[in-house]
PDB file of N, CA and C in Angstrom:
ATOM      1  N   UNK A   1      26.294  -5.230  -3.507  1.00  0.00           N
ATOM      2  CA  UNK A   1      27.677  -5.407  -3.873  1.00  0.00           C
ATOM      3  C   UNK A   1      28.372  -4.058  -3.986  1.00  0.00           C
ATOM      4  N   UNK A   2      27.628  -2.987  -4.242  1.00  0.00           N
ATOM      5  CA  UNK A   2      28.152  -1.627  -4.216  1.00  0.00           C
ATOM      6  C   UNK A   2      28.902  -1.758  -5.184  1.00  0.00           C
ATOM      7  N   UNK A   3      29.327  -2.059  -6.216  1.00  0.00           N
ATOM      8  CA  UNK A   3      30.264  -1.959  -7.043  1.00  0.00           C
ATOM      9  C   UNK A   3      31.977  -2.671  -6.826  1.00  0.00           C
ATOM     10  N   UNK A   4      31.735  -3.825  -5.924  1.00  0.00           N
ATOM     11  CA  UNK A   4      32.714  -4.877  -5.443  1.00  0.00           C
ATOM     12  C   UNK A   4      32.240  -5.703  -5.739  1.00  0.00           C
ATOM     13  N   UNK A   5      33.724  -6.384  -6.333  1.00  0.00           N
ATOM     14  CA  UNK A   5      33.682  -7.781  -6.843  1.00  0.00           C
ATOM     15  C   UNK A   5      32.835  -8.883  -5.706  1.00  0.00           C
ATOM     16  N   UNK A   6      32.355  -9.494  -6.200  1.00  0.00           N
ATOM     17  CA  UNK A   6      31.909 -11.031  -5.188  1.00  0.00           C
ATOM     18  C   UNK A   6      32.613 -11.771  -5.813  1.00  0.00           C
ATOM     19  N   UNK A   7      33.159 -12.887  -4.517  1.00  0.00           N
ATOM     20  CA  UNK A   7      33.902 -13.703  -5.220  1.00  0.00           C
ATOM     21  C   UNK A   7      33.156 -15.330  -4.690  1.00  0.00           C
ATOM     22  N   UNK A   8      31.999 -15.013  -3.729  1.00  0.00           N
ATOM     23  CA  UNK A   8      31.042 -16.022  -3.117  1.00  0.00           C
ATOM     24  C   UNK A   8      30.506 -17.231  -3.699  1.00  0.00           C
ATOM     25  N   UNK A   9      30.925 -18.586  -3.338  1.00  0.00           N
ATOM     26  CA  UNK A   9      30.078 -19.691  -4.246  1.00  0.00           C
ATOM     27  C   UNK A   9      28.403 -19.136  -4.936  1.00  0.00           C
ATOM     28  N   UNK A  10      27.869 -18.354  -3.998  1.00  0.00           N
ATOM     29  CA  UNK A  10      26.411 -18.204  -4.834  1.00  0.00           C
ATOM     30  C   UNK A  10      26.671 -17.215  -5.923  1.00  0.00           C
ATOM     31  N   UNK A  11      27.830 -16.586  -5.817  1.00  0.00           N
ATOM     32  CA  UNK A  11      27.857 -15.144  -7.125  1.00  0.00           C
ATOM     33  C   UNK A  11      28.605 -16.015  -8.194  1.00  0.00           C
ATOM     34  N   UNK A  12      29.301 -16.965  -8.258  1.00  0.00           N
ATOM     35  CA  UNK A  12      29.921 -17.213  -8.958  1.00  0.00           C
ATOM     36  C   UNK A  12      28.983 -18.630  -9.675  1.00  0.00           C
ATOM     37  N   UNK A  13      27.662 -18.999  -8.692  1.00  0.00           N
ATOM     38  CA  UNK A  13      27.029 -20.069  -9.943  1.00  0.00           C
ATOM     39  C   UNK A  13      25.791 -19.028 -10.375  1.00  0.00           C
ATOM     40  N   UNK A  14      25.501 -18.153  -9.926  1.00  0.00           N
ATOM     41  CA  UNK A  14      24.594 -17.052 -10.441  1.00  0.00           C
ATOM     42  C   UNK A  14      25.346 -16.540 -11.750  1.00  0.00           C
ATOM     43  N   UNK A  15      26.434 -16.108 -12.002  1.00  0.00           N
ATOM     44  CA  UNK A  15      27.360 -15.462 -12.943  1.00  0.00           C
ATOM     45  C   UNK A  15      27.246 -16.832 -14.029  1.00  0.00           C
ATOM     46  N   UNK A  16      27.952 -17.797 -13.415  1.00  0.00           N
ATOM     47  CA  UNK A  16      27.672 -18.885 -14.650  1.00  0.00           C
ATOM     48  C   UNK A  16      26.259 -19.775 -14.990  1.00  0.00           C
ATOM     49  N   UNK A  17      25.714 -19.361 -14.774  1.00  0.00           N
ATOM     50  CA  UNK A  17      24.484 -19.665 -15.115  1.00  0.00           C
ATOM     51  C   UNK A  17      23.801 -18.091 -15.820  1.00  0.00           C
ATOM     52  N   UNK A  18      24.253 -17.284 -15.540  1.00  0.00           N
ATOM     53  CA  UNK A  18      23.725 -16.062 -16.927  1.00  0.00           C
ATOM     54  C   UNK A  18      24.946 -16.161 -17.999  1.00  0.00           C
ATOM     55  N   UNK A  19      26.156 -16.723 -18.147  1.00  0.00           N
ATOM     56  CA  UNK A  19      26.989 -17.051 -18.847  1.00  0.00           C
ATOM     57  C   UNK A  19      26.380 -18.167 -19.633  1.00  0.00           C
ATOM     58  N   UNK A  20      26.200 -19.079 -19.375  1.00  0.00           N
ATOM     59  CA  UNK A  20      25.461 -20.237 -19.867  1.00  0.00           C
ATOM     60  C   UNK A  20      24.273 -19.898 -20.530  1.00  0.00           C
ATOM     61  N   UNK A  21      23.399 -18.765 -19.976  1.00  0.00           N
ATOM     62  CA  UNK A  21      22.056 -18.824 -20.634  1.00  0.00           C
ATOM     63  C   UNK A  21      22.180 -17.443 -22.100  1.00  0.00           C
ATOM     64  N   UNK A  22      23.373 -16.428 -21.625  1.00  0.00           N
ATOM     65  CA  UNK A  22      23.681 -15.789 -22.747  1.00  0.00           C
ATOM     66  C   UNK A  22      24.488 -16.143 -23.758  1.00  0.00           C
ATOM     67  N   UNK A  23      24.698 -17.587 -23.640  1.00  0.00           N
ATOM     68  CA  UNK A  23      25.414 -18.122 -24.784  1.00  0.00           C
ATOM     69  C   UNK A  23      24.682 -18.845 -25.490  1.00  0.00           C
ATOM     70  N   UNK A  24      23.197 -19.317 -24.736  1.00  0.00           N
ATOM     71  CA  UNK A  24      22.093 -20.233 -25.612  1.00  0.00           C
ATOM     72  C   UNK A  24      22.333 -21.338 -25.237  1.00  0.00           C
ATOM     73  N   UNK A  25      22.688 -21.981 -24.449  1.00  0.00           N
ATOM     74  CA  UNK A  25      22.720 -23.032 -23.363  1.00  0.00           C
ATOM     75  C   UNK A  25      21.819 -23.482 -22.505  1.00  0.00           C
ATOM     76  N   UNK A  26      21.095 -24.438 -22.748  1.00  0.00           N
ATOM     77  CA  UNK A  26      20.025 -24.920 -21.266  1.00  0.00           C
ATOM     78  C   UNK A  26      20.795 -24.942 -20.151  1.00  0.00           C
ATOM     79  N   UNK A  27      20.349 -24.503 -19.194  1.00  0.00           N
ATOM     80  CA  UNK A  27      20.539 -25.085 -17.441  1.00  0.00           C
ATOM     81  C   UNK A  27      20.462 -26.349 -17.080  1.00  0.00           C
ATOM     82  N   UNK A  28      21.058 -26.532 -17.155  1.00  0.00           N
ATOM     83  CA  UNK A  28      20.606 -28.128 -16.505  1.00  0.00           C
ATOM     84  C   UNK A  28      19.710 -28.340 -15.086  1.00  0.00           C
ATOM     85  N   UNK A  29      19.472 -29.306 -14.671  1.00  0.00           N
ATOM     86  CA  UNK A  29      17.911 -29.212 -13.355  1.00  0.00           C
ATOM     87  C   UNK A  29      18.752 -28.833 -12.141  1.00  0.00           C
ATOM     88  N   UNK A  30      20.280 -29.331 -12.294  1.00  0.00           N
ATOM     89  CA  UNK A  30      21.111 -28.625 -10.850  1.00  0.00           C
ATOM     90  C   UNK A  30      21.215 -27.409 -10.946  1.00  0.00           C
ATOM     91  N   UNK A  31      21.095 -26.565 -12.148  1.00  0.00           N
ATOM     92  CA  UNK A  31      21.518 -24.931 -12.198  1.00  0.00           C
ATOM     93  C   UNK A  31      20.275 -24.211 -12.035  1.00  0.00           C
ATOM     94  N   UNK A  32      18.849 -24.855 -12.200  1.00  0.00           N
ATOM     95  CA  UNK A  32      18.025 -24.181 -12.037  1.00  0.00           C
ATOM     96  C   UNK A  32      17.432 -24.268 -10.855  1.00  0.00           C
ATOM     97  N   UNK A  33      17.862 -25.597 -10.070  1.00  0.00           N
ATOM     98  CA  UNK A  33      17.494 -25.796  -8.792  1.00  0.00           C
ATOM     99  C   UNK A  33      18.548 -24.440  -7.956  1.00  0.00           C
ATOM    100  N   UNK A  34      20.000 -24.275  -8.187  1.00  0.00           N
ATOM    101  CA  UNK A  34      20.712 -23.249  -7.288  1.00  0.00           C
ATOM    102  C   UNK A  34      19.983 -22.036  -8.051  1.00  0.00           C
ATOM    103  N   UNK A  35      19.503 -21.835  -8.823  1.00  0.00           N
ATOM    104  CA  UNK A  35      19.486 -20.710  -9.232  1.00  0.00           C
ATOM    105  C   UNK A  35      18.062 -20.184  -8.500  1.00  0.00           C
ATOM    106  N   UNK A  36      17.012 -20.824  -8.446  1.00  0.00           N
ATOM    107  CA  UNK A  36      15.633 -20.987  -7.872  1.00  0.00           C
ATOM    108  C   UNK A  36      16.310 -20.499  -6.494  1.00  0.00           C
ATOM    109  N   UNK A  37      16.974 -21.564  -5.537  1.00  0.00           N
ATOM    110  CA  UNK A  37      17.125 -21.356  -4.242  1.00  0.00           C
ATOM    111  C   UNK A  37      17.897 -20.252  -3.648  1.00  0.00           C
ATOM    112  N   UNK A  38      18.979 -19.583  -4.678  1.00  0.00           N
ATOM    113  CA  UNK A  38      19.913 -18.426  -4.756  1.00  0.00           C
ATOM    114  C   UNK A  38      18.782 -17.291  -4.610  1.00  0.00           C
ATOM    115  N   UNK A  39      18.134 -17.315  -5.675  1.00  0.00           N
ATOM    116  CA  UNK A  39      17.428 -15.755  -5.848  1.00  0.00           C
ATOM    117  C   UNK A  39      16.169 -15.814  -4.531  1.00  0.00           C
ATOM    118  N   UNK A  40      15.958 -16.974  -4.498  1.00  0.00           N
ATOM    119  CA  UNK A  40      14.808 -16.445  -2.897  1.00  0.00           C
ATOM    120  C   UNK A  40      15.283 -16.232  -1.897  1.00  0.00           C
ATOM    121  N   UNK A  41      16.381 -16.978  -1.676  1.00  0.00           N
ATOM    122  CA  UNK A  41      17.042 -16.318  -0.495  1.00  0.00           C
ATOM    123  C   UNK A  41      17.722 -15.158  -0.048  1.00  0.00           C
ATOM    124  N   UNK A  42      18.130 -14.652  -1.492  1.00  0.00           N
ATOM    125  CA  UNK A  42      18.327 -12.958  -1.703  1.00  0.00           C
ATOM    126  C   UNK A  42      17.200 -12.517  -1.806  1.00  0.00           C
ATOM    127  N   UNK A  43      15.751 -12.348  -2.227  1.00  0.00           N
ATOM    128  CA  UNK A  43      14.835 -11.808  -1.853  1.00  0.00           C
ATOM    129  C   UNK A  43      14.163 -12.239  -0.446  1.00  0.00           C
ATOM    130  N   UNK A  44      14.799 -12.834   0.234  1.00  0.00           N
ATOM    131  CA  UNK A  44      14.133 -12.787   1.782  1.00  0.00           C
ATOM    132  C   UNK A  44      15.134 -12.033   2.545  1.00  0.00           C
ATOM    133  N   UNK A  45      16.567 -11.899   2.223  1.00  0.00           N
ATOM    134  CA  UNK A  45      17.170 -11.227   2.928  1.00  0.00           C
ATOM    135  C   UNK A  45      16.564 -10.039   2.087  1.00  0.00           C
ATOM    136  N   UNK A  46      16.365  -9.009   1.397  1.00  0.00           N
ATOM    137  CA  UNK A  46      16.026  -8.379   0.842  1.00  0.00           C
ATOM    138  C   UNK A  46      14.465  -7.459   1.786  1.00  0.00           C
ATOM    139  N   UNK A  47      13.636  -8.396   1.872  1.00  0.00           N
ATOM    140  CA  UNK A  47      12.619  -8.584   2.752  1.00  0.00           C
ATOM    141  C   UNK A  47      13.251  -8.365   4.582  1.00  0.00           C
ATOM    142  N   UNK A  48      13.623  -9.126   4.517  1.00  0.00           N
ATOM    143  CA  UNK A  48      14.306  -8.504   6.260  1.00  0.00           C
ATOM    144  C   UNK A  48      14.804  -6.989   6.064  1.00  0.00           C
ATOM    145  N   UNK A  49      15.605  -6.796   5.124  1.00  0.00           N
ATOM    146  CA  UNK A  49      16.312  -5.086   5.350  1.00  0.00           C
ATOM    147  C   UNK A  49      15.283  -4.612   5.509  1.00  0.00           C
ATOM    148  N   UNK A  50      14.367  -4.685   4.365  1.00  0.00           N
ATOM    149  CA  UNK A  50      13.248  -3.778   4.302  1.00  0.00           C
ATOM    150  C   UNK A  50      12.422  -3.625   5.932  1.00  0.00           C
ATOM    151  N   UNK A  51      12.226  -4.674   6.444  1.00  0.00           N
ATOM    152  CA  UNK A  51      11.893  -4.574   7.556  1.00  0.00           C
ATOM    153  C   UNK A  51      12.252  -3.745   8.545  1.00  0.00           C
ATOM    154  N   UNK A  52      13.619  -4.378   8.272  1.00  0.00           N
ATOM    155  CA  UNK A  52      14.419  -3.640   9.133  1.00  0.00           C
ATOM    156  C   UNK A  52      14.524  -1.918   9.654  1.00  0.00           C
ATOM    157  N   UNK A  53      14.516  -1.234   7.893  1.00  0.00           N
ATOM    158  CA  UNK A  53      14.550  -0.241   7.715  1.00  0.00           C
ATOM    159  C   UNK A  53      12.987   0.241   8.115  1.00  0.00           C
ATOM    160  N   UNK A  54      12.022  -0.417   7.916  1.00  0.00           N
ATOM    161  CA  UNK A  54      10.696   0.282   8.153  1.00  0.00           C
ATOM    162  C   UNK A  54      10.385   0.506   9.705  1.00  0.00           C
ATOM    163  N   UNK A  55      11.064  -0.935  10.536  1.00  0.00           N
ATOM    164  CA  UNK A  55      11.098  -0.292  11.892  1.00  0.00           C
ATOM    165  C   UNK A  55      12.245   0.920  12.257  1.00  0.00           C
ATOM    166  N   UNK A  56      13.249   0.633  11.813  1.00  0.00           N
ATOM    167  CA  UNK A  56      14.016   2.041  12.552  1.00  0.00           C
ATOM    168  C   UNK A  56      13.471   3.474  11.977  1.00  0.00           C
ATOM    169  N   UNK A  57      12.418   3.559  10.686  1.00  0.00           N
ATOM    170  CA  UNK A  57      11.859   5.262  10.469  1.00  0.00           C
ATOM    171  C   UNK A  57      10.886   5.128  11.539  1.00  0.00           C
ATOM    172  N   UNK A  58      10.157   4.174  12.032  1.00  0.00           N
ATOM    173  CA  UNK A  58       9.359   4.005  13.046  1.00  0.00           C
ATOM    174  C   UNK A  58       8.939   4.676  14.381  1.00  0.00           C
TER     175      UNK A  58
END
């Protein structure tokens, strides 16, 4: 994000769902299901850069 706003459906149920959990609020099974499927899919894109980057020092 570099220090820019997201204004993306996944940043904005990621944001309310740490809103929710820093207020002492359960997740409900839909917030933990996006929240589960949000963060792996940012760690697989995460996983490709890396790739990415290890072939181009290559």
């Amino acid at each position: 994000m570099n220090g820019r706003i997201a204004k993306n459906a996944a940043s904005v149920i990621l944001t309310a769902n740490l809103i929710k959990v820093h207020l002492g609020l359960e997740l409900s099974i839909e917030d933990r299901r996006h929240e589960s499927v949000l963060v792996s899919e940012d760690a697989q894109a995460e996983d490709l850069q890396g790739d990415e980057r290890a072939a181009t020092a290559a």
